[in-house]
C-alpha atoms as a PDB file:
ATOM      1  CA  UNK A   1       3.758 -18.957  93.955  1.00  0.00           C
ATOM      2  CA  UNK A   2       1.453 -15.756  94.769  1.00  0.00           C
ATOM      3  CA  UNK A   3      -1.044 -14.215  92.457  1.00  0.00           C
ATOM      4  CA  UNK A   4       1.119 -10.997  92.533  1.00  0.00           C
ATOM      5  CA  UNK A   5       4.223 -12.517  91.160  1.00  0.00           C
ATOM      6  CA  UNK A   6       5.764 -10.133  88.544  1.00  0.00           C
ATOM      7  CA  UNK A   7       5.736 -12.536  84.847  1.00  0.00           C
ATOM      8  CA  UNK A   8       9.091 -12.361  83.082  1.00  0.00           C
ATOM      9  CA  UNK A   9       9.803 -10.016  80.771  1.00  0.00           C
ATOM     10  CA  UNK A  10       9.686 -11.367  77.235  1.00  0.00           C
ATOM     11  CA  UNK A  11      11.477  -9.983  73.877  1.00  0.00           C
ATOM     12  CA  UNK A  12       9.517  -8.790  71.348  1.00  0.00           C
ATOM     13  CA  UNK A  13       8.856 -10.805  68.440  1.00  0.00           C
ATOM     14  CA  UNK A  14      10.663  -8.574  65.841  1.00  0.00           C
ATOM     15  CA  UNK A  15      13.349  -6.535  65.878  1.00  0.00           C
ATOM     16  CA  UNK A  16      11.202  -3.455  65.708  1.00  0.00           C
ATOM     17  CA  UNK A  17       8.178  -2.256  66.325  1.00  0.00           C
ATOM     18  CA  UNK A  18       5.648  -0.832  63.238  1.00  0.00           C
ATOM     19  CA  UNK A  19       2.687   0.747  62.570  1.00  0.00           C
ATOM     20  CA  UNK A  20       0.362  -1.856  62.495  1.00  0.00           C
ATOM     21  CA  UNK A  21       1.769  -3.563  65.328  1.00  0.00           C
ATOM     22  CA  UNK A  22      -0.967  -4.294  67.902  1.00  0.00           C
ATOM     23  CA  UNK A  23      -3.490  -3.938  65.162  1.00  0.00           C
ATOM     24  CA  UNK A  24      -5.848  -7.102  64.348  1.00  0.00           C
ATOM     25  CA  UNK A  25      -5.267  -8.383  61.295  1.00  0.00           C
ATOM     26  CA  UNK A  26      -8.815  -9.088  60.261  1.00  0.00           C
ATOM     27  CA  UNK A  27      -9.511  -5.089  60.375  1.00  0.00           C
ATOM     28  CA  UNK A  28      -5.978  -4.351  58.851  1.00  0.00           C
ATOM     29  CA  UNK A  29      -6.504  -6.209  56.031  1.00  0.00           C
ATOM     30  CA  UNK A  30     -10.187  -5.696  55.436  1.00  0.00           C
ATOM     31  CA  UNK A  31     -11.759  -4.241  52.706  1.00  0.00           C
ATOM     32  CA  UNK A  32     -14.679  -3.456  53.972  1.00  0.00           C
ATOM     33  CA  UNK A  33     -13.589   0.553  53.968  1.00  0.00           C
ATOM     34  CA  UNK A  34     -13.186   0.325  50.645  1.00  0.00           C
ATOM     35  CA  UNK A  35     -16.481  -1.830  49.808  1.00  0.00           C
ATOM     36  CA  UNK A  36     -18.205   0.882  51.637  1.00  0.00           C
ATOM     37  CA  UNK A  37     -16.700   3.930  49.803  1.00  0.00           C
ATOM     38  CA  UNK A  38     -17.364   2.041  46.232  1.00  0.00           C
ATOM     39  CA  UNK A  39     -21.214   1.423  47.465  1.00  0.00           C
ATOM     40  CA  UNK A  40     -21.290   5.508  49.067  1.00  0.00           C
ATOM     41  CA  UNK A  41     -19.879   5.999  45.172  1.00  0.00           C
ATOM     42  CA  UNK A  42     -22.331   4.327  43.651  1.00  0.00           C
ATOM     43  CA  UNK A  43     -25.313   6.304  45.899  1.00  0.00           C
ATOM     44  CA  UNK A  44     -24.402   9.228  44.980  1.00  0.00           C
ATOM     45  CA  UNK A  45     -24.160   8.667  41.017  1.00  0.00           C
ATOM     46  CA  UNK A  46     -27.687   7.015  41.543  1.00  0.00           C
ATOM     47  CA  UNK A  47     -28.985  10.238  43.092  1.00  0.00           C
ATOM     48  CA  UNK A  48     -27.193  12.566  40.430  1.00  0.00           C
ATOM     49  CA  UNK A  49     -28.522  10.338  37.569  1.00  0.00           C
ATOM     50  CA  UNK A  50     -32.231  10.565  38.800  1.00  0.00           C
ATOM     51  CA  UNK A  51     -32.114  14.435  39.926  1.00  0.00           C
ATOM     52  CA  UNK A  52     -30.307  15.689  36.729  1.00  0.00           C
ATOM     53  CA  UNK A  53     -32.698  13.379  34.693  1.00  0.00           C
ATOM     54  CA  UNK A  54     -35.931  14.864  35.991  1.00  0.00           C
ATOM     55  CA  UNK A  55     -34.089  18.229  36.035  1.00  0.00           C
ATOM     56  CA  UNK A  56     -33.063  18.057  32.345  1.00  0.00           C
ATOM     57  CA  UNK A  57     -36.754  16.657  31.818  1.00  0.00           C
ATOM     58  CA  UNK A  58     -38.988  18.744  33.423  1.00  0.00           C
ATOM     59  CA  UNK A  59     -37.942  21.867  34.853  1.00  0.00           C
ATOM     60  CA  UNK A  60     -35.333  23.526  32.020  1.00  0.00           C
ATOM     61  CA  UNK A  61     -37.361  25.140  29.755  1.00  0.00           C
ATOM     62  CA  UNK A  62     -34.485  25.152  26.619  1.00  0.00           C
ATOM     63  CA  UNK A  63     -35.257  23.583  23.581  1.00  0.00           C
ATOM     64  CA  UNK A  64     -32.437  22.035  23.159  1.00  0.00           C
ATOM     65  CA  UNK A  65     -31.539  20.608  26.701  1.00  0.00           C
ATOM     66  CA  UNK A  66     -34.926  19.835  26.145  1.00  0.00           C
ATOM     67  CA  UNK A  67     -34.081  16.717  24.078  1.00  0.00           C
ATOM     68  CA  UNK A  68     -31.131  15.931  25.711  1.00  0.00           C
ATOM     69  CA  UNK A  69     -30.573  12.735  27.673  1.00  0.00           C
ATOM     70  CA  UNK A  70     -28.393  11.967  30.923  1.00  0.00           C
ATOM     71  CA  UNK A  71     -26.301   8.517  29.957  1.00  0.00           C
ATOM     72  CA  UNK A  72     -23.881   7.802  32.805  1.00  0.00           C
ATOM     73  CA  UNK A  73     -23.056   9.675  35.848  1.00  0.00           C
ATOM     74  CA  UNK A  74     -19.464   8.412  37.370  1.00  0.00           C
ATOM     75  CA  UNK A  75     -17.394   9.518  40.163  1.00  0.00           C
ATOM     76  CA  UNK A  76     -13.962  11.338  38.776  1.00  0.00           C
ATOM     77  CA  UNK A  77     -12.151  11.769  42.065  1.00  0.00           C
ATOM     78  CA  UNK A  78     -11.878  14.669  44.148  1.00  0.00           C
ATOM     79  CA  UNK A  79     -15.747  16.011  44.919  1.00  0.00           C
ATOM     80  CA  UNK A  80     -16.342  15.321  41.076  1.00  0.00           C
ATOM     81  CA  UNK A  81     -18.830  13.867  39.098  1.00  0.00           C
ATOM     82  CA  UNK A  82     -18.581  13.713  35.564  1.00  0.00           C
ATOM     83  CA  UNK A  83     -21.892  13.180  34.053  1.00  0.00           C
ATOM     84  CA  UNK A  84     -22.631  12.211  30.480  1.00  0.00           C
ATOM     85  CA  UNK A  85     -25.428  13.487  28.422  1.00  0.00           C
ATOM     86  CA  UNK A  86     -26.586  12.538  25.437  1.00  0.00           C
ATOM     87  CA  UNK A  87     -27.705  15.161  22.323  1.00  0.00           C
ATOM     88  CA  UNK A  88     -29.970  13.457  19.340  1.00  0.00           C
ATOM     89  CA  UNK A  89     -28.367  15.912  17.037  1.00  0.00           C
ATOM     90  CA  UNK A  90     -24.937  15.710  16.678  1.00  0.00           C
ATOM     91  CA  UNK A  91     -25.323  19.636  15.350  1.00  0.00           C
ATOM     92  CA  UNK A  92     -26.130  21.243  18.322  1.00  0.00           C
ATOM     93  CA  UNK A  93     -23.846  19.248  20.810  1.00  0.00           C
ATOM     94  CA  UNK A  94     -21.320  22.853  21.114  1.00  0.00           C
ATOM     95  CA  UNK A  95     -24.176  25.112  21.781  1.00  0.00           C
ATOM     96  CA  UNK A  96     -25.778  21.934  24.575  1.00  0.00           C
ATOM     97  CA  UNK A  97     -22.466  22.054  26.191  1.00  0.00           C
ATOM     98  CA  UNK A  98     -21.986  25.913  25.921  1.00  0.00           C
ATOM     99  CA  UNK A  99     -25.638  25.813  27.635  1.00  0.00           C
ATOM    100  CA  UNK A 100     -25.357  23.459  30.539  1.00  0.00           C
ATOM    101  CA  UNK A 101     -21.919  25.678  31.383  1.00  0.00           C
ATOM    102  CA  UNK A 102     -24.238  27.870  31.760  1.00  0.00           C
ATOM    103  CA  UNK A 103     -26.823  26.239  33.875  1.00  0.00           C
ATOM    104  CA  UNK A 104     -24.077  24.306  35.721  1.00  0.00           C
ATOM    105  CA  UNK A 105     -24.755  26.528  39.261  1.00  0.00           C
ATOM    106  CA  UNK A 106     -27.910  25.516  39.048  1.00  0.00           C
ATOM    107  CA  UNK A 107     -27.871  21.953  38.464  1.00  0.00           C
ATOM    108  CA  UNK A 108     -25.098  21.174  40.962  1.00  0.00           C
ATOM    109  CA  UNK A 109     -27.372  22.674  43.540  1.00  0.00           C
ATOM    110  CA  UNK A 110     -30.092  20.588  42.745  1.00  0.00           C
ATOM    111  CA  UNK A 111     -28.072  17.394  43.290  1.00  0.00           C
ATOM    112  CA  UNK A 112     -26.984  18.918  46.647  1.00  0.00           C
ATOM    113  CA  UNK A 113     -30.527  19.281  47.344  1.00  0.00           C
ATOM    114  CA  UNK A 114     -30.673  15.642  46.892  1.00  0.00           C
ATOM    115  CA  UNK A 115     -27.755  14.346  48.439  1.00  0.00           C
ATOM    116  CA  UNK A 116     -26.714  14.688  52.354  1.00  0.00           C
ATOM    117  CA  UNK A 117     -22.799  15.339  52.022  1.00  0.00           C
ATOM    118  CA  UNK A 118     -20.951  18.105  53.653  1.00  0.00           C
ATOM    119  CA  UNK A 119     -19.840  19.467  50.200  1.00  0.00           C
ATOM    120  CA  UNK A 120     -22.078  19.234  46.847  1.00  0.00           C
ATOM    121  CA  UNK A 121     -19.979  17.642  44.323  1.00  0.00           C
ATOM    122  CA  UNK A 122     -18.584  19.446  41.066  1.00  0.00           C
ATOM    123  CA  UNK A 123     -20.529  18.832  37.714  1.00  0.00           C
ATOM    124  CA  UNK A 124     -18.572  18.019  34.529  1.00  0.00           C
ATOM    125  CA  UNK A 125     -20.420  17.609  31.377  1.00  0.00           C
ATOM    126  CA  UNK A 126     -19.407  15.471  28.411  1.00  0.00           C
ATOM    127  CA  UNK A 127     -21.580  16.265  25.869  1.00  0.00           C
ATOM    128  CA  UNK A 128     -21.815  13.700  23.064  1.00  0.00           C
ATOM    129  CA  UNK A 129     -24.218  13.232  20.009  1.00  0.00           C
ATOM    130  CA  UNK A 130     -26.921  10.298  20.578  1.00  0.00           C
ATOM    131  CA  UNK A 131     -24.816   7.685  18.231  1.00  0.00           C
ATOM    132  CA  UNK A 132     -21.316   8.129  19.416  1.00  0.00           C
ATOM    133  CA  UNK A 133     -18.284   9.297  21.433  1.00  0.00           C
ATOM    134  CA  UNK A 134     -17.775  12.798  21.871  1.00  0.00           C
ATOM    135  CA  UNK A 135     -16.007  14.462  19.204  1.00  0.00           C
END
């Protein structure tokens, strides 16, 4: 027999052909994507955390985000992060949120500062007193 002998053709396997035919099975079934996007997740809350902290800290001049406190910045789907800060008195939690509404612009621009993503994320606030859950 030559080297240019045509093989015979073969039926497929199945019956019909899918998606993820052809695809190896090791990538198809990885979850390595999603390993990465839960690590890129956690990044970016880092980042928020630390910029909003020194933010909140240092460079707004209100007394009362003065003593306020990030506690936990978490990704909410979407472009979102909902961050929650923390208010020693349980009084003035209203007039904190009604205040970082207002500074909101602001803040999300200094996490884009920090971060290099296309699209700054949105800022949500949950504002809750320093003993609790919000009210």
């Amino acid at each position: 027999m030559g080297s240019h002998q045509k093989r015979p053709e073969r039926p497929l396997p199945a019956d019909a052909v899918h998606d993820d035919d052809g695809v190896d099975p090791r990538v198809y079934f990885s979850r390595e994507s999603h390993r990465r996007s839960v690590r890129r997740d956690g990044q970016v809350c880092a980042t928020a955390f630390r910029v909003l902290s020194l933010v909140l800290d240092g460079e707004v001049q209100d007394p009362v985000l003065g003593d306020c406190a990030v506690d936990e910045v978490t990704v909410d789907g979407g472009g979102k992060l909902r961050v929650r800060i923390r208010v020693p008195d349980a009084a003035r939690v209203a007039e904190a949120r009604e205040r970082l509404r207002r500074l909101e612009g602001w803040l999300r621009s200094a996490v884009a500062a920090a971060l290099v993503r296309k699209r700054a994320p949105v800022l949500a606030f949950d504002v809750v007193p320093q003993s609790g859950v919000a009210p």
